[in-house]
N, C-alpha and C. Protein backbone atom coordinates (compact mmCIF):
# COMPACT_ATOMS: atom_id res chain seq x y z
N UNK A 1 -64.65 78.21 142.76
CA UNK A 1 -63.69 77.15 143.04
C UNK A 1 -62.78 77.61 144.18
N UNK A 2 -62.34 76.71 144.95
CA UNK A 2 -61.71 76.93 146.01
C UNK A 2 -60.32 75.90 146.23
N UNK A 3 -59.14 76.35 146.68
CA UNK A 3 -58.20 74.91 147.04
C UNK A 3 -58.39 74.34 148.34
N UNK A 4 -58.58 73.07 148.66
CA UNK A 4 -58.68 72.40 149.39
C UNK A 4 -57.63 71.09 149.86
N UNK A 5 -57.07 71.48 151.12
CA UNK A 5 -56.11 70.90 151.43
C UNK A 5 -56.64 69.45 152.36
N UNK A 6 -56.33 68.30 151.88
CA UNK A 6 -57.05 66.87 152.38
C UNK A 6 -55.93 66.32 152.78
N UNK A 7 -56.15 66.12 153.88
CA UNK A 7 -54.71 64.98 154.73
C UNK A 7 -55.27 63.82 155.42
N UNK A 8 -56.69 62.96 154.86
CA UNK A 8 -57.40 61.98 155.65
C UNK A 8 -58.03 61.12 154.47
N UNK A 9 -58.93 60.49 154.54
CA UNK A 9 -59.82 59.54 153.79
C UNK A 9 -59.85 60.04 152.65
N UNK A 10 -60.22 61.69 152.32
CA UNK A 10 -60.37 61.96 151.19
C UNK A 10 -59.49 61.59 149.85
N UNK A 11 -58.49 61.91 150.53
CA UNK A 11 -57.13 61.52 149.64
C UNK A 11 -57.33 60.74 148.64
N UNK A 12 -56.69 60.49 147.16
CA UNK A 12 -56.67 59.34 146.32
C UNK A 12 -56.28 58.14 147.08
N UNK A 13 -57.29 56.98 146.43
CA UNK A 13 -57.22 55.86 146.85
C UNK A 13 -58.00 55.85 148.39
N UNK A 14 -58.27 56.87 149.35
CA UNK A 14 -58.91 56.71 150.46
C UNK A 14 -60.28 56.60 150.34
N UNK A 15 -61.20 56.35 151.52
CA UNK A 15 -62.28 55.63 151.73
C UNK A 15 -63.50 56.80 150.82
N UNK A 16 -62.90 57.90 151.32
CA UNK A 16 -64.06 58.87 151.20
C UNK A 16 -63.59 59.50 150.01
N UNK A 17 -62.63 59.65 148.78
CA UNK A 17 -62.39 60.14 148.38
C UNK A 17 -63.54 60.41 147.16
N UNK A 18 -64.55 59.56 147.31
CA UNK A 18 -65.74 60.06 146.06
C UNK A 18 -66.70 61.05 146.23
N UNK A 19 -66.35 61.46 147.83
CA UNK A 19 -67.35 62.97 148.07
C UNK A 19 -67.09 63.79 147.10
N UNK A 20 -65.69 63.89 146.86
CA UNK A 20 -64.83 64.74 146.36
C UNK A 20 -65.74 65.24 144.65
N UNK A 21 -66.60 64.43 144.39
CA UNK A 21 -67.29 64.02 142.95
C UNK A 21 -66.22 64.58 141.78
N UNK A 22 -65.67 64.19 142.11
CA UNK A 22 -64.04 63.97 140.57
C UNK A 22 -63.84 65.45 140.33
N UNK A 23 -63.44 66.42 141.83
CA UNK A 23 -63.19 67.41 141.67
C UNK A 23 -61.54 67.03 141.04
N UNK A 24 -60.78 67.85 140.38
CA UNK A 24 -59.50 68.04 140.44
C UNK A 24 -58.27 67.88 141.28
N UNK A 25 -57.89 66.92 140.69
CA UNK A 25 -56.31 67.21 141.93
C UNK A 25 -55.42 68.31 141.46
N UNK A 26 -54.83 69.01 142.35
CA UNK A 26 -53.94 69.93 141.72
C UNK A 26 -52.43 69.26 142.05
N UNK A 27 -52.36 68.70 143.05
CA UNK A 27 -51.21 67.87 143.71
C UNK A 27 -50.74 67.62 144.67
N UNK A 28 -49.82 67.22 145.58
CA UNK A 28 -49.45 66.54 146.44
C UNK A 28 -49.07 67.76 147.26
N UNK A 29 -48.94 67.96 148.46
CA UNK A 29 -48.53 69.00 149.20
C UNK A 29 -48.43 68.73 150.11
N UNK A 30 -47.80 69.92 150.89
CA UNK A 30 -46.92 69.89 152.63
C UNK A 30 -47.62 70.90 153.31
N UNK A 31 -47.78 70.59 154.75
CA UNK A 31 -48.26 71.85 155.15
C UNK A 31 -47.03 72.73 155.38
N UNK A 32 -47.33 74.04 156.16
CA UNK A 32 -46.05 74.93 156.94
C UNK A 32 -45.75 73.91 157.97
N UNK A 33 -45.18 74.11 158.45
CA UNK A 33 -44.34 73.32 160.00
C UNK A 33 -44.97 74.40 161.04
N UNK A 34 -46.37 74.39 161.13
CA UNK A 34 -46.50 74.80 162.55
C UNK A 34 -48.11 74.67 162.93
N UNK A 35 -48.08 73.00 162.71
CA UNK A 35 -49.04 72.61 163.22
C UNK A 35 -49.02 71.17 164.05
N UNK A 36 -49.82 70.58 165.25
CA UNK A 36 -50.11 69.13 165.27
C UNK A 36 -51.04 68.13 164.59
N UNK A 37 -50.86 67.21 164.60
CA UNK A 37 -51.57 66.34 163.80
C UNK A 37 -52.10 65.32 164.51
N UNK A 38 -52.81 64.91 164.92
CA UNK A 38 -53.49 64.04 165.44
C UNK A 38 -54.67 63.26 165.10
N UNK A 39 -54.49 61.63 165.64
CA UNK A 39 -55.53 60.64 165.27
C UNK A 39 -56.68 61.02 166.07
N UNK A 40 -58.01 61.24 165.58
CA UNK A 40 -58.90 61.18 166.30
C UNK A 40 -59.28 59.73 166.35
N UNK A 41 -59.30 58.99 167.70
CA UNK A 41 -59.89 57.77 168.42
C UNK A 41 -59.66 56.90 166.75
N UNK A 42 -58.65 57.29 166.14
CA UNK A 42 -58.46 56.30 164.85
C UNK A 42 -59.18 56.20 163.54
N UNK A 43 -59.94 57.11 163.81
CA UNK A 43 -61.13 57.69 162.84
C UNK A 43 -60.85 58.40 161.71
N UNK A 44 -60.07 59.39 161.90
CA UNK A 44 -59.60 60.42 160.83
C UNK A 44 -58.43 61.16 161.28
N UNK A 45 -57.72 61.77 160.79
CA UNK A 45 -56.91 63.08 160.96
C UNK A 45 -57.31 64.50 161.47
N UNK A 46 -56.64 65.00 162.26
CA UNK A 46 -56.91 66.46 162.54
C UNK A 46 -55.82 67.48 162.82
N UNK A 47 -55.70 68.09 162.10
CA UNK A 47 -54.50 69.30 162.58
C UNK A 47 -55.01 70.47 163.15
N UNK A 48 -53.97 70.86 164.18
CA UNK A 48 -54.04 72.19 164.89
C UNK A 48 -53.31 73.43 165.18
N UNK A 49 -53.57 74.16 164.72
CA UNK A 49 -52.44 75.28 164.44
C UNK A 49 -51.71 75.11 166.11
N UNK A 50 -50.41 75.81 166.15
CA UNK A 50 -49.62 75.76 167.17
C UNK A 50 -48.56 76.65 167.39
N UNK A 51 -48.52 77.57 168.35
CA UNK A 51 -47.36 78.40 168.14
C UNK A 51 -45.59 77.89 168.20
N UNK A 52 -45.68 76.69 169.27
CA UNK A 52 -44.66 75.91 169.05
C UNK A 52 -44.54 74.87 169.04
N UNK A 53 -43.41 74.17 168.56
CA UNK A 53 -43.68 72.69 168.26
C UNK A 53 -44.50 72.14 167.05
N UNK A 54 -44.43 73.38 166.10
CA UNK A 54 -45.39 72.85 164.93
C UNK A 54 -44.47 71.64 163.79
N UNK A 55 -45.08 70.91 163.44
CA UNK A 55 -44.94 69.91 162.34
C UNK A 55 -45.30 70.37 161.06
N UNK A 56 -45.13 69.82 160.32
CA UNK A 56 -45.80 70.02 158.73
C UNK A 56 -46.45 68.51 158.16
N UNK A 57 -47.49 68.64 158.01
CA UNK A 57 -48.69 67.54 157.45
C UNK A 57 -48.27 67.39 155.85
N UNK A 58 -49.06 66.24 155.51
CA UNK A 58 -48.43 65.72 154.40
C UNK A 58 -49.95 65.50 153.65
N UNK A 59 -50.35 66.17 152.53
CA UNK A 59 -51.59 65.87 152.20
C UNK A 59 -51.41 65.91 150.53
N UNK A 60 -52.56 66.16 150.04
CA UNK A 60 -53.52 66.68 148.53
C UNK A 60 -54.03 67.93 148.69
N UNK A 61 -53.59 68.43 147.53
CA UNK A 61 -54.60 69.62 147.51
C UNK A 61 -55.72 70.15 145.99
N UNK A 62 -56.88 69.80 145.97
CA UNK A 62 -57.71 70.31 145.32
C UNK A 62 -58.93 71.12 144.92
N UNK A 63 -58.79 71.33 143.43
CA UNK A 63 -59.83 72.26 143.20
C UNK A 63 -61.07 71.66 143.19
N UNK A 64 -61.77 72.35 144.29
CA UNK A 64 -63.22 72.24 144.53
C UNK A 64 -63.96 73.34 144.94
N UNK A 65 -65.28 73.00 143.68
CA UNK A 65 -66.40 73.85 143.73
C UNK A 65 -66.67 74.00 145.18
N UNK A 66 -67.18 75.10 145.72
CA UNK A 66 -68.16 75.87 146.61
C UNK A 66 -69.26 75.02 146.88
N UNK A 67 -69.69 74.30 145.59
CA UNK A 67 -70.90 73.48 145.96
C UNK A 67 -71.17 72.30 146.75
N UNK A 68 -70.15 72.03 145.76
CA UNK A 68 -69.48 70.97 146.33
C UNK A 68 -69.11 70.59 148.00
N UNK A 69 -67.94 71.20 147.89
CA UNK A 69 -67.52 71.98 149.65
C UNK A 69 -69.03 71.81 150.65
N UNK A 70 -70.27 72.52 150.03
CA UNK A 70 -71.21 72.83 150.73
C UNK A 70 -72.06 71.66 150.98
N UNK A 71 -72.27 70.71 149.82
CA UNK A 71 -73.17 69.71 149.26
C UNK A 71 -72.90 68.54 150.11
N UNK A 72 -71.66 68.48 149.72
CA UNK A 72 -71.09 66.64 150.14
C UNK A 72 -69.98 66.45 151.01
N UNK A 73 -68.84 67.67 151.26
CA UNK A 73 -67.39 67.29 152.21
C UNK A 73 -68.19 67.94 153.57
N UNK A 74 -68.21 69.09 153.83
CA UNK A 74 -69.24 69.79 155.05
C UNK A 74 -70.10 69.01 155.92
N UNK A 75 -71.26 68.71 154.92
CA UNK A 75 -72.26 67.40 155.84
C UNK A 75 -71.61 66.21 156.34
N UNK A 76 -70.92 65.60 155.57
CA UNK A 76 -70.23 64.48 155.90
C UNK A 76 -68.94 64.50 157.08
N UNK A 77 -68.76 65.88 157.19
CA UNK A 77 -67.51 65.54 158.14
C UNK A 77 -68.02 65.19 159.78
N UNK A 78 -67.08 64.94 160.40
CA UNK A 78 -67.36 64.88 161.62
C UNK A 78 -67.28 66.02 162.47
N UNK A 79 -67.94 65.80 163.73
CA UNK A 79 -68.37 66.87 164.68
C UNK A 79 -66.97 67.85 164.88
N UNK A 80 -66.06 66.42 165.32
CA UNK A 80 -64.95 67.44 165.79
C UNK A 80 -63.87 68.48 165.03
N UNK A 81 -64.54 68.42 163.59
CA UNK A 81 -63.67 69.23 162.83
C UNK A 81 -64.54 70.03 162.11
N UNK A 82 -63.70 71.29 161.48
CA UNK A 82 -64.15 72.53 161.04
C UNK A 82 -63.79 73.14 160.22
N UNK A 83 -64.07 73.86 158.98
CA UNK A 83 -63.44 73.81 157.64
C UNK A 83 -62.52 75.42 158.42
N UNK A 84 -61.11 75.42 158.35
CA UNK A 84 -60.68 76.28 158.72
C UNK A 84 -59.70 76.94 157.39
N UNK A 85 -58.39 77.69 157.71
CA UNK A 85 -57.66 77.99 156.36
C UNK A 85 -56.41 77.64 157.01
N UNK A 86 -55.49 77.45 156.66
CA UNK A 86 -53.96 77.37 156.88
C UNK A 86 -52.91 77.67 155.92
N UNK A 87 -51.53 77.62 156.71
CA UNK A 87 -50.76 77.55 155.31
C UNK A 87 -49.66 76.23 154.84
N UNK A 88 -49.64 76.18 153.46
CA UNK A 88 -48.98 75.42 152.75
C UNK A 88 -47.77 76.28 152.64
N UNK A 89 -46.61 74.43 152.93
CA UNK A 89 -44.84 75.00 153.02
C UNK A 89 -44.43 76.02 152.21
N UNK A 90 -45.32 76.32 150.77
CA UNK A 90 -44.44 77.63 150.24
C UNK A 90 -45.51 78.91 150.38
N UNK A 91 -45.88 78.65 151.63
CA UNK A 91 -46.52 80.29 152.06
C UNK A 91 -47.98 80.44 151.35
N UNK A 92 -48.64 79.24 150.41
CA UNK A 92 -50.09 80.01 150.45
C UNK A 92 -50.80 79.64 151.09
N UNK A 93 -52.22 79.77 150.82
CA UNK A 93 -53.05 79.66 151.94
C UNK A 93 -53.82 78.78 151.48
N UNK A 94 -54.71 77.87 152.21
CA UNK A 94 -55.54 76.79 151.88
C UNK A 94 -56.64 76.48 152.75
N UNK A 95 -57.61 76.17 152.11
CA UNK A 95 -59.13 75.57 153.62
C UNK A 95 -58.52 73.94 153.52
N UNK A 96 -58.96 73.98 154.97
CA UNK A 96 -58.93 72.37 154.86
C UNK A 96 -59.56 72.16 156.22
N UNK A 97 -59.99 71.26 156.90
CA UNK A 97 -60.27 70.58 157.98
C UNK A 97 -59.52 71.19 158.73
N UNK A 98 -60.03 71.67 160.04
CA UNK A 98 -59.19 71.32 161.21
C UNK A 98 -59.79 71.15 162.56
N UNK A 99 -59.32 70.76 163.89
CA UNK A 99 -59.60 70.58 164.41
C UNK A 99 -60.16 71.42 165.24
N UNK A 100 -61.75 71.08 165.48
CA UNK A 100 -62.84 72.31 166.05
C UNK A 100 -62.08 72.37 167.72
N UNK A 101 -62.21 74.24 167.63
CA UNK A 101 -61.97 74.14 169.08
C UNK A 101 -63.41 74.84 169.98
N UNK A 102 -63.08 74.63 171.42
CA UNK A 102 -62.08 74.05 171.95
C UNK A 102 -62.79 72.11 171.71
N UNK A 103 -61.38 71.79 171.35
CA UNK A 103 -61.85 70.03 172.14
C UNK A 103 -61.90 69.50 172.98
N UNK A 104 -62.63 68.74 173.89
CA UNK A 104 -62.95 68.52 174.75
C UNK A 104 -62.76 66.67 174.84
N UNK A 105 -62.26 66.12 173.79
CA UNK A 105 -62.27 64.13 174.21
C UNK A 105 -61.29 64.57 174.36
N UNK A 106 -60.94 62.79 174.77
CA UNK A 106 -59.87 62.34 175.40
C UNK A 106 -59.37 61.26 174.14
N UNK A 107 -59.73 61.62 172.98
CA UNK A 107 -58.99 60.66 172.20
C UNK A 107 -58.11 60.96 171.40
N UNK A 108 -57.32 61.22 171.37
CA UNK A 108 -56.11 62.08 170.51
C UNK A 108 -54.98 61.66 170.53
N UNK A 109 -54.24 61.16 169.44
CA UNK A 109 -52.97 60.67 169.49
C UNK A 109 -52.50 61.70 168.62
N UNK A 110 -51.04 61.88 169.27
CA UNK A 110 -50.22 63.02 168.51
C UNK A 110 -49.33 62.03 167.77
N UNK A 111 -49.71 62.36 165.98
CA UNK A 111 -48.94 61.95 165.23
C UNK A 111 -48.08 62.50 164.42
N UNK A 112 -47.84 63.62 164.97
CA UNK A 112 -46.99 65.15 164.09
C UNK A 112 -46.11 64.46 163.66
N UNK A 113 -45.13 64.05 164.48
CA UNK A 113 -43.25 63.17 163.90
C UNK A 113 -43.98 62.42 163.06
N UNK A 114 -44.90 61.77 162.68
CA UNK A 114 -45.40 60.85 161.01
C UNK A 114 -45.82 61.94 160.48
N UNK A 115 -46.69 62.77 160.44
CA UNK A 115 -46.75 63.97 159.63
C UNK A 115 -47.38 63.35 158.38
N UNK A 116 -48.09 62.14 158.34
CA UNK A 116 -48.96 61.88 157.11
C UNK A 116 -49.99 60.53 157.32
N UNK A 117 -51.08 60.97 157.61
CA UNK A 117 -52.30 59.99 157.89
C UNK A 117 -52.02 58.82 156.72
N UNK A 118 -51.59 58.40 155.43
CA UNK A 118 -51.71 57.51 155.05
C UNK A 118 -50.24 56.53 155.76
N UNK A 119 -49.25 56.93 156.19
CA UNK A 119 -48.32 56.61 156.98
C UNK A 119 -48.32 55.86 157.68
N UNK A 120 -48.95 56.42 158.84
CA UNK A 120 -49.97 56.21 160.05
C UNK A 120 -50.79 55.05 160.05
N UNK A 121 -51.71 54.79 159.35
CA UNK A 121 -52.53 53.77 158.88
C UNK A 121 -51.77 52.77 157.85
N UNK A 122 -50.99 52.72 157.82
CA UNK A 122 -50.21 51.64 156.97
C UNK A 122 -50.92 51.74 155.40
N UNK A 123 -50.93 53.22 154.77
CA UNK A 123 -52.09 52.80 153.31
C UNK A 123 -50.35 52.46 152.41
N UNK A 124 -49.50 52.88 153.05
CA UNK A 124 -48.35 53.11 151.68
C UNK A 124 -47.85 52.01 151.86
């Protein structure tokens, strides 16, 4: 089992959240403040570590199998992201998506000051 930090579709109530196959929520979480966040071309979320100017993302974080991870969130993601680790506001550490480098489109909106993809998309 692994924690997995989701700040996009996966999320409860989001599109994709049944990859997830009824892994565990553990709960609601923040990232550290030292990352960007950005819309890919409106598609999904992506954060990027940053030495300055970092934000803190607003996600879920759950327990999920390895297999899982391997089986159904992995295949399914998109090109431009990459299961990386980061940290959560009270200092631990977490995998979650992030944005594969280097990137190379031109579609990227910086949404750090919202700091939460369901925000963003009007889900709340």
């Amino acid at each position: 089992m692994a924690l997995l930090f989701l700040n996009g579709g996966g999320m409860r109530g989001g599109p994709l959240n049944h990859q997830l196959q009824d892994a565990p929520l553990v709960g609601r979480a923040t990232s550290a403040p030292k990352y960007r966040f950005y819309s890919v071309g409106d598609r999904f979320p992506a954060m990027d570590e940053t030495e300055s100017e970092g934000r803190a993302v607003v996600g879920e974080v759950y327990d999920i199998s390895l297999e899982v991870l391997r089986e159904h969130l992995i295949p399914a993601e998109p090109p431009e992201l990459e299961i990386g680790l980061i940290e959560l506001a009270d200092g631990a550490s977490c995998l979650a998506t992030v944005l594969r480098k280097p990137y190379r489109g031109d579609d990227l909106v910086d949404i750090s000051d919202i700091g939460d993809w369901r925000r963003y998309r009007g889900w709340e």
